[in-house]
N, C-alpha and C. Protein backbone atom coordinates (compact mmCIF):
# COMPACT_ATOMS: atom_id res chain seq x y z
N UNK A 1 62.16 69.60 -128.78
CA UNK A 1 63.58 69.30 -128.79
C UNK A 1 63.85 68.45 -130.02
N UNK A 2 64.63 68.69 -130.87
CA UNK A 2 65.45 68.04 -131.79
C UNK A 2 66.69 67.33 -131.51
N UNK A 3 66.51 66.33 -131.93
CA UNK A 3 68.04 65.65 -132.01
C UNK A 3 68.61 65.48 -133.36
N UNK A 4 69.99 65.54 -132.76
CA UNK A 4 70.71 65.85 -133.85
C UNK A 4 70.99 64.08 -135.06
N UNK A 5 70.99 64.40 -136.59
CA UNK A 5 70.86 63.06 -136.95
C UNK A 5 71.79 62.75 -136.72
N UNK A 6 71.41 61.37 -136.84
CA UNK A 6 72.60 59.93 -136.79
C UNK A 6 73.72 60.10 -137.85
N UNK A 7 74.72 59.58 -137.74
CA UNK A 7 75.93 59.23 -138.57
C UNK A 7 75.40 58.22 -139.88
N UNK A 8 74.21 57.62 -139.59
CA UNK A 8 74.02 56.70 -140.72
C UNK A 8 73.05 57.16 -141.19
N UNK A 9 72.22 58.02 -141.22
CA UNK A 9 71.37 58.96 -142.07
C UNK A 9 71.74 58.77 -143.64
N UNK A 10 70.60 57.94 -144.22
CA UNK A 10 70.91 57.20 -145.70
C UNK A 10 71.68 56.50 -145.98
N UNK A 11 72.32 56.02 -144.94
CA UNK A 11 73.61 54.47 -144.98
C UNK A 11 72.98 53.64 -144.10
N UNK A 12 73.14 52.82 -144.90
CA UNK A 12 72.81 51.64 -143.91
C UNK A 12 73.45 51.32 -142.96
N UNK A 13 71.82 50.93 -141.83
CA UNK A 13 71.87 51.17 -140.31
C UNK A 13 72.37 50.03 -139.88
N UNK A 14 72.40 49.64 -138.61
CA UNK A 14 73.14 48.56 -137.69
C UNK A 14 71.90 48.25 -137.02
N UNK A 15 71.03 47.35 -136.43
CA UNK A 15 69.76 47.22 -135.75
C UNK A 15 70.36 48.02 -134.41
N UNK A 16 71.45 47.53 -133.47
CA UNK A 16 71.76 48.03 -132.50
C UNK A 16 71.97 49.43 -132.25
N UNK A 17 72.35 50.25 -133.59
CA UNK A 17 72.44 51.54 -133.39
C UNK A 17 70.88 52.10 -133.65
N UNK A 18 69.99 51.42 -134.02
CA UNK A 18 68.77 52.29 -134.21
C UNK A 18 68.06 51.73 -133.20
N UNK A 19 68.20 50.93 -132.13
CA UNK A 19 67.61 51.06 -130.91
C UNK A 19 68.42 51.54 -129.86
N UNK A 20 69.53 52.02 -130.34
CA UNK A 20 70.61 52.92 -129.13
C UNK A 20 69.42 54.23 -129.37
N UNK A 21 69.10 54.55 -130.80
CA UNK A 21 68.68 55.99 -131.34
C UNK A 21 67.67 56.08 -130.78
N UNK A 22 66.45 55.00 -130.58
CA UNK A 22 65.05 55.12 -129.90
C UNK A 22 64.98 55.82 -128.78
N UNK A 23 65.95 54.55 -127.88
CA UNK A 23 66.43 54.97 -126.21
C UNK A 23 66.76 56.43 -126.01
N UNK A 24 67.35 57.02 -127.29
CA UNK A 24 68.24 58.62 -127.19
C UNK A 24 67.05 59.35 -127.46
N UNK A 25 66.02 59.08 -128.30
CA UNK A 25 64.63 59.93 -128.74
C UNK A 25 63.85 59.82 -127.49
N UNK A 26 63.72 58.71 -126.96
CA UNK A 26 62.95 59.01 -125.29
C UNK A 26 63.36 59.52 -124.49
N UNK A 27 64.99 59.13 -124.10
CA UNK A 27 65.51 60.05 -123.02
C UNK A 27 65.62 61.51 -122.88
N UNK A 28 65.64 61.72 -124.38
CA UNK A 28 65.86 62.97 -124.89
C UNK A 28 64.18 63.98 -124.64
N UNK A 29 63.25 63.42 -124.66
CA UNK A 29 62.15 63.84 -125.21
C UNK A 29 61.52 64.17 -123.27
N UNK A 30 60.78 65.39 -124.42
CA UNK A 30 59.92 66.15 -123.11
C UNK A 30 59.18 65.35 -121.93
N UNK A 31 59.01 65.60 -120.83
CA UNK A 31 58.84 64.57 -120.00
C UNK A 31 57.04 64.87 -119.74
N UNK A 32 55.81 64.33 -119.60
CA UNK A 32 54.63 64.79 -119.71
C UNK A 32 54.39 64.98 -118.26
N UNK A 33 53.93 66.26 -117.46
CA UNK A 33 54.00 66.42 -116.14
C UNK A 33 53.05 65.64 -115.35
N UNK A 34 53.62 64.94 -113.89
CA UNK A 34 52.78 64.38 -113.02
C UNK A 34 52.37 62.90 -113.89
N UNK A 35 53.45 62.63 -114.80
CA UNK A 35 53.57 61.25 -115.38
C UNK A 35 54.37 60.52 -115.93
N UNK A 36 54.86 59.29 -115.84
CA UNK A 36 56.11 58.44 -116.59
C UNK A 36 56.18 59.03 -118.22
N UNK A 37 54.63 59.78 -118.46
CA UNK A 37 55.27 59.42 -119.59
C UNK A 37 56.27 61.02 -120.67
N UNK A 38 56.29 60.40 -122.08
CA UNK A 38 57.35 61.65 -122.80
C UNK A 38 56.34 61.74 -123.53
N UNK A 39 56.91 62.76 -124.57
CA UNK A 39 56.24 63.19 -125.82
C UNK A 39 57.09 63.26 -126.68
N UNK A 40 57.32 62.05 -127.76
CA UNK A 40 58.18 61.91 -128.86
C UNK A 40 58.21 62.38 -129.73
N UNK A 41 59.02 63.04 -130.92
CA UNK A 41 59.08 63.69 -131.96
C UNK A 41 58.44 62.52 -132.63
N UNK A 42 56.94 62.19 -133.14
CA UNK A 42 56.63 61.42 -134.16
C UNK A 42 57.10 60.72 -135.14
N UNK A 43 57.65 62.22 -135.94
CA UNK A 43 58.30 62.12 -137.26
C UNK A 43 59.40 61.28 -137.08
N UNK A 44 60.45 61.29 -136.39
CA UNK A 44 61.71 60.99 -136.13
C UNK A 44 61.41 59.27 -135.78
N UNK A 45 60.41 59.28 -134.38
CA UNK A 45 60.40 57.84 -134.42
C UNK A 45 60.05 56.88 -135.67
N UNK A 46 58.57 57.41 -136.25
CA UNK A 46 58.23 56.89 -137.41
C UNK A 46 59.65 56.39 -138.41
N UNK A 47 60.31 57.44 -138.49
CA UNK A 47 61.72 56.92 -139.20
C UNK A 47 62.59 56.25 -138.68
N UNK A 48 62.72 56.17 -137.57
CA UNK A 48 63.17 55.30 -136.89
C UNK A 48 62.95 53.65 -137.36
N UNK A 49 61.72 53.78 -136.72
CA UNK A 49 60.52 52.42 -137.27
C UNK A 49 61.27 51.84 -138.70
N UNK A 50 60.87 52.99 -139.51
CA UNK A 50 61.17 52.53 -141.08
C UNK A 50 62.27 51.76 -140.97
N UNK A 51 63.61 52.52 -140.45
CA UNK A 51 64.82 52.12 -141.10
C UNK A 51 65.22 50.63 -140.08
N UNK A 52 64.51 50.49 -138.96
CA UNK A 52 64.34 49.21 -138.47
C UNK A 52 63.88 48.30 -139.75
N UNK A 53 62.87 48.49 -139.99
CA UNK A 53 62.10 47.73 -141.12
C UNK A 53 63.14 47.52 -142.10
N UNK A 54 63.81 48.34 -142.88
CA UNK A 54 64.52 48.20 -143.95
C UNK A 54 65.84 47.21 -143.33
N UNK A 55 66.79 47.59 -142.10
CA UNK A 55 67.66 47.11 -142.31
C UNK A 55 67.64 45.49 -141.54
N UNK A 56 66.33 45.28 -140.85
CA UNK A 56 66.23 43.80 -140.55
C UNK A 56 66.58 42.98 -141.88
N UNK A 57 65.44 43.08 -142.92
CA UNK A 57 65.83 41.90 -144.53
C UNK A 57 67.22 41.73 -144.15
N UNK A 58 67.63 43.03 -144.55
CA UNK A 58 69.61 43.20 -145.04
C UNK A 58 70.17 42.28 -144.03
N UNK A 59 70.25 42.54 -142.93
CA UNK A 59 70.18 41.79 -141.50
C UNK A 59 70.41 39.83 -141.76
N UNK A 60 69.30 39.59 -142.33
CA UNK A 60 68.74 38.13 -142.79
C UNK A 60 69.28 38.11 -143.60
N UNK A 61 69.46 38.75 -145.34
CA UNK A 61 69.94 38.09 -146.00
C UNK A 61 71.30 37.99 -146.06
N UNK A 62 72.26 38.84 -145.16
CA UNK A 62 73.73 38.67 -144.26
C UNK A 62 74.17 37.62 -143.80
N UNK A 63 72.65 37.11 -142.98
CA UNK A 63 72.74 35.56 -142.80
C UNK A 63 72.47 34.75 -143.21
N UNK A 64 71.78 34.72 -144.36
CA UNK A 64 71.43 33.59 -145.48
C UNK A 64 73.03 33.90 -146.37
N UNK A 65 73.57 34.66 -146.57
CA UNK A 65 74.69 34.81 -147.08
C UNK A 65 75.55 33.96 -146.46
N UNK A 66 76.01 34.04 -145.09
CA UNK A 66 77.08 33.37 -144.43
C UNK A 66 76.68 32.10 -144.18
N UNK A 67 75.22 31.48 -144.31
CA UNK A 67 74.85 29.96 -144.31
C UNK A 67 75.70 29.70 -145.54
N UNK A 68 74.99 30.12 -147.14
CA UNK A 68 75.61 30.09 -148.28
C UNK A 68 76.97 29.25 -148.34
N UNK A 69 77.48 30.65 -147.93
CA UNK A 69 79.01 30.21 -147.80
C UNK A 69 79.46 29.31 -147.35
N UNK A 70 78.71 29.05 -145.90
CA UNK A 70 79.13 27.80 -144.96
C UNK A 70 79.15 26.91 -145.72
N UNK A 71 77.98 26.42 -146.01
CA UNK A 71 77.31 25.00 -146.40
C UNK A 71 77.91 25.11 -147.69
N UNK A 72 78.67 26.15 -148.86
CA UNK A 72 79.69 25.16 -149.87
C UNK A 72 80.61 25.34 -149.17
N UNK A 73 81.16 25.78 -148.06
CA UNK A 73 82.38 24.84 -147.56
C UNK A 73 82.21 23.86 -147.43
N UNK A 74 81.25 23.72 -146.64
CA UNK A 74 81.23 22.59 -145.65
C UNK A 74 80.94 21.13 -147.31
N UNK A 75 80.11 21.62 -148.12
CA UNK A 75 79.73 20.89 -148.98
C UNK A 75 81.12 20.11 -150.07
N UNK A 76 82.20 21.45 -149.95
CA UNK A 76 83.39 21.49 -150.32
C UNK A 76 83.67 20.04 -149.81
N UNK A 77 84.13 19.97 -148.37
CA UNK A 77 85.06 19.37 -147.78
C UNK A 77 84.59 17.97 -147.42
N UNK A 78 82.95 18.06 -147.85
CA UNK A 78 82.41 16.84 -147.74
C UNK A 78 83.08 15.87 -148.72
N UNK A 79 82.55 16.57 -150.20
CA UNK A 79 83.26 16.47 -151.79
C UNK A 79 84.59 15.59 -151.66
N UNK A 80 85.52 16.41 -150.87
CA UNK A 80 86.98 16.42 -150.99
C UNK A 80 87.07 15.03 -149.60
N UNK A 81 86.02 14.92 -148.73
CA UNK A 81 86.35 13.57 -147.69
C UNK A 81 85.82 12.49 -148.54
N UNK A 82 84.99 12.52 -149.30
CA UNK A 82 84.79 11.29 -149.98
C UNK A 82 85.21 10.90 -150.83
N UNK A 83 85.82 11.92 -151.90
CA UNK A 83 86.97 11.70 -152.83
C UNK A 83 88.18 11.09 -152.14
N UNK A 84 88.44 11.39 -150.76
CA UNK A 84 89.45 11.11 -150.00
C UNK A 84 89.32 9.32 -149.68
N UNK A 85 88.14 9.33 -149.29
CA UNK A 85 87.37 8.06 -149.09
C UNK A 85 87.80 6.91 -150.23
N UNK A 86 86.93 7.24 -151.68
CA UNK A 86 87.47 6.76 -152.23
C UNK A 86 88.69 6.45 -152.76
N UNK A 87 89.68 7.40 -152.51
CA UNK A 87 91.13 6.83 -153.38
C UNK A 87 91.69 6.17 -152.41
N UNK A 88 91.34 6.09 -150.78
CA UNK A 88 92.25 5.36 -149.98
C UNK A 88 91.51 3.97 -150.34
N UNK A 89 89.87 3.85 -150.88
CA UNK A 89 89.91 2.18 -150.77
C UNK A 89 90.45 1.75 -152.09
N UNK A 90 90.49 3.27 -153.06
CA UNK A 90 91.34 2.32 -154.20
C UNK A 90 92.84 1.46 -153.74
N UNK A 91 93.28 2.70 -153.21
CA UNK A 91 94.77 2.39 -153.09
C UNK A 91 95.18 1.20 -151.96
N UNK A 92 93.87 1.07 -151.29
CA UNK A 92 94.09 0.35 -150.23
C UNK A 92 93.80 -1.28 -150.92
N UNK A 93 92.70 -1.10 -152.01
CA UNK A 93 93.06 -2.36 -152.80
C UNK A 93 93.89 -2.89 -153.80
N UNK A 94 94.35 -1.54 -153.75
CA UNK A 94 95.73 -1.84 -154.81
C UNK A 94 96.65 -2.71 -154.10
N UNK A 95 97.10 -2.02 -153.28
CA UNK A 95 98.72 -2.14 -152.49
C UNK A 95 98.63 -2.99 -151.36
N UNK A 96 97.37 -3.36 -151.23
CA UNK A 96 97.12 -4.58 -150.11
C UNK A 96 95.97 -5.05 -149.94
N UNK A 97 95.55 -6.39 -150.20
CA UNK A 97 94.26 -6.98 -149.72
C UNK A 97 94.25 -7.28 -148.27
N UNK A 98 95.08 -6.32 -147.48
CA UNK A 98 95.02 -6.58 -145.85
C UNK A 98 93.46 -6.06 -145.59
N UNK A 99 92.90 -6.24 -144.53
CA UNK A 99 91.64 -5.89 -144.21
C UNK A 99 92.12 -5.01 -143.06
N UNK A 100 93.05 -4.93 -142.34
CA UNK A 100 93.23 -4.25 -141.37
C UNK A 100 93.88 -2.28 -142.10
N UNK A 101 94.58 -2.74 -143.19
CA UNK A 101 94.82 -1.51 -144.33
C UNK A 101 93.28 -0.60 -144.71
N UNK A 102 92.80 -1.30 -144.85
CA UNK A 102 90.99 -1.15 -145.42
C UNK A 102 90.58 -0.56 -144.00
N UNK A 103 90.64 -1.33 -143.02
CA UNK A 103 89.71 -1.06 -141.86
C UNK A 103 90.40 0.98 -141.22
N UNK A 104 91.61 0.58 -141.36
CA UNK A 104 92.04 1.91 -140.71
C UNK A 104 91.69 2.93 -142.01
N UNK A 105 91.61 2.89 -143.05
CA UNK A 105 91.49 4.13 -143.97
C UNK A 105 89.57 4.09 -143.55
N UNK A 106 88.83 3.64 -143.83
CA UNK A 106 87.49 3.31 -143.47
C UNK A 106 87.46 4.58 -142.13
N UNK A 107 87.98 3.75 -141.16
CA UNK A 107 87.93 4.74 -140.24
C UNK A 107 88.59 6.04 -139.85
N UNK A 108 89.60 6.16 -140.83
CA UNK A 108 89.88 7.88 -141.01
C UNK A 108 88.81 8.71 -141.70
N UNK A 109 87.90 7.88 -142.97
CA UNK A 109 87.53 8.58 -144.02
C UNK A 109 86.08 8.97 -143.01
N UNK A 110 85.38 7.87 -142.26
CA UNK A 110 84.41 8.23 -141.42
C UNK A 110 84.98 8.98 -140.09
N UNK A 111 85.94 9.51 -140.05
CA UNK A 111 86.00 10.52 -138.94
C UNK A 111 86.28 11.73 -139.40
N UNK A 112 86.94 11.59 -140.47
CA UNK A 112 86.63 13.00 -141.28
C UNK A 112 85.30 13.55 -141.42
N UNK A 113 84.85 12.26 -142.38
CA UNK A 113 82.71 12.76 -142.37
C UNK A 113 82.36 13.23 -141.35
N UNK A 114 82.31 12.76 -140.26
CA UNK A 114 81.75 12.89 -138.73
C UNK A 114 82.31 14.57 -138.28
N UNK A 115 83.90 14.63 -138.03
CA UNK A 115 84.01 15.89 -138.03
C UNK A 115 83.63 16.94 -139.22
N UNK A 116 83.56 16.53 -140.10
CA UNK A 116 82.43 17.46 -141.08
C UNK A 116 81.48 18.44 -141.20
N UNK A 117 80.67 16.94 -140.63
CA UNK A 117 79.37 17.27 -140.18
C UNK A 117 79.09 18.04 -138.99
N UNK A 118 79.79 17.76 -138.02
CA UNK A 118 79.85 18.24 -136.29
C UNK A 118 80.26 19.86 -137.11
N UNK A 119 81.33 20.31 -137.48
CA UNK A 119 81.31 21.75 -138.08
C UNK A 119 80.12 22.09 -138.85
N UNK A 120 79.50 21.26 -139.98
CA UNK A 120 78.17 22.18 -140.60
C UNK A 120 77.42 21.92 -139.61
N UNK A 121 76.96 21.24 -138.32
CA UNK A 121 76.01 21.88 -137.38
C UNK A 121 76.12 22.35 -136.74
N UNK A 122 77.55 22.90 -136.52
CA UNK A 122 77.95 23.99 -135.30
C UNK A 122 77.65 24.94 -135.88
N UNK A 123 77.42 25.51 -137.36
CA UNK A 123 77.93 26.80 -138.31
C UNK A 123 76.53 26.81 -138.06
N UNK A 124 75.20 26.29 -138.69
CA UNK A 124 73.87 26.35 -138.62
C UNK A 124 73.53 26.97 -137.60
N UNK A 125 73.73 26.38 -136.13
CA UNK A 125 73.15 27.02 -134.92
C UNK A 125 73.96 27.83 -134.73
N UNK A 126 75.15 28.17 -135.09
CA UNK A 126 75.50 29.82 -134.57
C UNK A 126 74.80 30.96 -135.81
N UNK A 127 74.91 30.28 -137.22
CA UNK A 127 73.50 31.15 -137.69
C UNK A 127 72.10 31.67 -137.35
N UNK A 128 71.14 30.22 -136.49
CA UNK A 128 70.46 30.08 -135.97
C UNK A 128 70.20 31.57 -134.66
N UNK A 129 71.46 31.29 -133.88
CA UNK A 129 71.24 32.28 -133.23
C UNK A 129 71.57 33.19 -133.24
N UNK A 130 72.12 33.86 -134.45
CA UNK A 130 72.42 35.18 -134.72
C UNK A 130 71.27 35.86 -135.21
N UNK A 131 70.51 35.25 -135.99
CA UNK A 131 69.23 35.14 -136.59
C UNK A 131 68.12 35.62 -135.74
N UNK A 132 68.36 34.46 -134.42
CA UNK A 132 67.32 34.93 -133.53
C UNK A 132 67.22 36.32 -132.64
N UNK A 133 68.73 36.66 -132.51
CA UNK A 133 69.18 37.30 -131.70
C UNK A 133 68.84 39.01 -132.06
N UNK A 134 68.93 39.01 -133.28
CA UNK A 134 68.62 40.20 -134.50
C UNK A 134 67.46 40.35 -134.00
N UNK A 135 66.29 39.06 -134.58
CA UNK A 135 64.73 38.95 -134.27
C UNK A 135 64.68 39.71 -133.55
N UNK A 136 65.26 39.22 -132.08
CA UNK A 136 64.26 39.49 -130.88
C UNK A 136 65.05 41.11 -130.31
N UNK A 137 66.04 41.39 -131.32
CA UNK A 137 66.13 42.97 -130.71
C UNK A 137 64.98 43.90 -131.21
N UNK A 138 64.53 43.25 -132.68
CA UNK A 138 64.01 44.25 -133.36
C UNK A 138 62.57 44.01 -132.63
N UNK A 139 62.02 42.78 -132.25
CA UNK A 139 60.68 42.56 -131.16
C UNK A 139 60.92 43.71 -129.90
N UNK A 140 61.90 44.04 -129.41
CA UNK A 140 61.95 44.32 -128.05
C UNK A 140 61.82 46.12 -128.64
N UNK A 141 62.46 46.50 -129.55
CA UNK A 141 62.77 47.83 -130.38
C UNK A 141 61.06 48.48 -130.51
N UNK A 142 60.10 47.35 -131.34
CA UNK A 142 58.82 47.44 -131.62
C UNK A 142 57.97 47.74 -130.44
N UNK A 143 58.34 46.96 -129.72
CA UNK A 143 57.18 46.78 -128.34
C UNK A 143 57.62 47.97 -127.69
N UNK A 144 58.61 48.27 -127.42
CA UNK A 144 58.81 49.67 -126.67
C UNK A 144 58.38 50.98 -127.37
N UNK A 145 58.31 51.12 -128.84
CA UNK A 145 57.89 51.78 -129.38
C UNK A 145 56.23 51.61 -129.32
N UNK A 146 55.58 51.05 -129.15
CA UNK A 146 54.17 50.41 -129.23
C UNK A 146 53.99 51.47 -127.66
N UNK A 147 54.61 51.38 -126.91
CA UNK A 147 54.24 51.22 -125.83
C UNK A 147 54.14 52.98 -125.36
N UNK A 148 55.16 53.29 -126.07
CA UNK A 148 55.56 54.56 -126.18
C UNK A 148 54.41 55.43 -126.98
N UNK A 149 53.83 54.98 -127.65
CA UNK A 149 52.72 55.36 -128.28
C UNK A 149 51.63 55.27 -127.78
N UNK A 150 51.19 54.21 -127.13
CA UNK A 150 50.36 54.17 -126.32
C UNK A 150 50.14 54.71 -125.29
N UNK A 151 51.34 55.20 -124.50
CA UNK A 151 51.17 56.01 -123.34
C UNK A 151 51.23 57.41 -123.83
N UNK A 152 51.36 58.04 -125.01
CA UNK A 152 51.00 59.22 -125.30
C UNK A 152 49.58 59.40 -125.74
N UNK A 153 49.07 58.35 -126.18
CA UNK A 153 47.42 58.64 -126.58
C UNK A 153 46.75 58.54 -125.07
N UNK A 154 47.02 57.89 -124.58
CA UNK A 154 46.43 57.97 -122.82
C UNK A 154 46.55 59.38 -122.44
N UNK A 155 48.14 59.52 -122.34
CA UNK A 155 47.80 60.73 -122.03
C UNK A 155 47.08 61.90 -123.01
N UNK A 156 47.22 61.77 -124.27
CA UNK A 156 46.35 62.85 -124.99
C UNK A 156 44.94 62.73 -124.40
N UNK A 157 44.58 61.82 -124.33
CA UNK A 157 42.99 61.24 -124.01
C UNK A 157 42.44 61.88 -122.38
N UNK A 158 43.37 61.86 -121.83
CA UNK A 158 43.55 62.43 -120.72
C UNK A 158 43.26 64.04 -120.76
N UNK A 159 44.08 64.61 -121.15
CA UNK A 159 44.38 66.02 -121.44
C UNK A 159 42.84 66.20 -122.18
N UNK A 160 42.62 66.13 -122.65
CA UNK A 160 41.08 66.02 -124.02
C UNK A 160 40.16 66.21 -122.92
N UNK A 161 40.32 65.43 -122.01
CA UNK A 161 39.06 64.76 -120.74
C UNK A 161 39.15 66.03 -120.07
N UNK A 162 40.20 66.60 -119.73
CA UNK A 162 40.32 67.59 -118.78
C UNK A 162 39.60 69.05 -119.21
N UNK A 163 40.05 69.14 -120.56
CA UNK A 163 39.64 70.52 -121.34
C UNK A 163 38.24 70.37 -121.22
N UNK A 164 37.59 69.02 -122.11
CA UNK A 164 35.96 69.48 -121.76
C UNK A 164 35.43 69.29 -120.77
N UNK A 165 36.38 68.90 -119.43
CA UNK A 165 35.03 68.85 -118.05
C UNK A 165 35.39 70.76 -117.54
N UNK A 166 36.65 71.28 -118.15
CA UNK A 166 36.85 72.51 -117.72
C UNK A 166 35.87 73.52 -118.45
N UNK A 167 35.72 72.68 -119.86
CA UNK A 167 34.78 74.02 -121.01
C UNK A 167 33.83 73.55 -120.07
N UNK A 168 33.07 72.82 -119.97
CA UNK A 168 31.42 72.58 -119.30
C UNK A 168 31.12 73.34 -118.13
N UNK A 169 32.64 73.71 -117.22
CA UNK A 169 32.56 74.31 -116.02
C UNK A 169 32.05 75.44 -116.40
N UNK A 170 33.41 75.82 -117.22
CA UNK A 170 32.56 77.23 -117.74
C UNK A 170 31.54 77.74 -118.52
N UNK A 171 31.21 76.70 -118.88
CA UNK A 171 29.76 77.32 -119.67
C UNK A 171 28.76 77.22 -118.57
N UNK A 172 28.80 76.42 -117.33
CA UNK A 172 27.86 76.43 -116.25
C UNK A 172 27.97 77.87 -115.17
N UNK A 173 28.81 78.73 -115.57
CA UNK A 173 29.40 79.60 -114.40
C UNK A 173 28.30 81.07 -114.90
N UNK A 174 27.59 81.61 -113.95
CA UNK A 174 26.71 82.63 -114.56
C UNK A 174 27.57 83.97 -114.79
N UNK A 175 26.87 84.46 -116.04
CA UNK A 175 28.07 85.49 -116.32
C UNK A 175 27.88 86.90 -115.64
């Protein structure tokens, strides 16, 4: 049985659509009699495999991209709170040696920082787990494929076992 290709055949893949494609190559695939297991088009999975391989990097560096970005925002607005920082204690020593003038800009300029920061570590761990999340599809993608392979060499190994206890029969049978 053949299946028909994917829509992304030489475009770059989606991880989720090439383990939708696995699931569709097993379900799809001949069932081995008097056992759980199938018999996969090789070729197809093997490519499968590949284009897993290829589009994880892309995957990562998507997200090293959107850290990028983050962190000169975030680096931006740091820039722009401490510039902020400083012109309120200029101005705040300009236009008044009050300490209570000082104390409230102080504490705007450190709640700015603070909310800053609270956004570049919110942005990190939702990188973090987008990151991971990718990982562990493409772990779960592998292992089922592993597994899938493995239960076809069993059964080849099987089948193998059967043929030569059947040739031996017959070479024992008088003619």
């Amino acid at each position: 049985m053949t299946t028909p290709d994917p829509p992304y055949e030489g475009a770059q893949a989606d991880i989720a659509e090439l383990i939708d494609e696995l699931e569709r190559l097993v379900s799809e695939s001949r069932r081995v009699p008097f056992s759980r297991n199938v018999l996969v088009e090789e070729g197809r999975f093997l490519d499968l495999v590949e284009l897993l391989r290829e589009t994880v990097p892309d995957e990562i560096r998507q997200a090293q991209r959107v850290v990028r970005e983050r962190e000169r925002i975030l680096g931006e607005a740091q820039a722009e709170a401490t510039k902020i920082v400083a012109t309120a204690r200029q101005r705040g020593e300009y236009w008044a040696s009050e300490e209570g003038i000082l104390n409230e800009a102080r504490q705007r300029s450190e709640e700015l920082l603070r909310r800053s920061d609270e956004e570049r570590r919110r942005s990190v761990g939702e990188i973090e787990m987008f990151a991971y999340q990718r990982l562990t599809e493409f772990e779960t993608a592998i292992r089922q494929g592993f597994h899938i392979i493995e239960d076809a060499m069993e059964d080849a190994v099987a089948r193998l076992d059967e043929a030569i206890e059947q040739a031996r029969g017959d070479d024992d049978r008088p003619v």
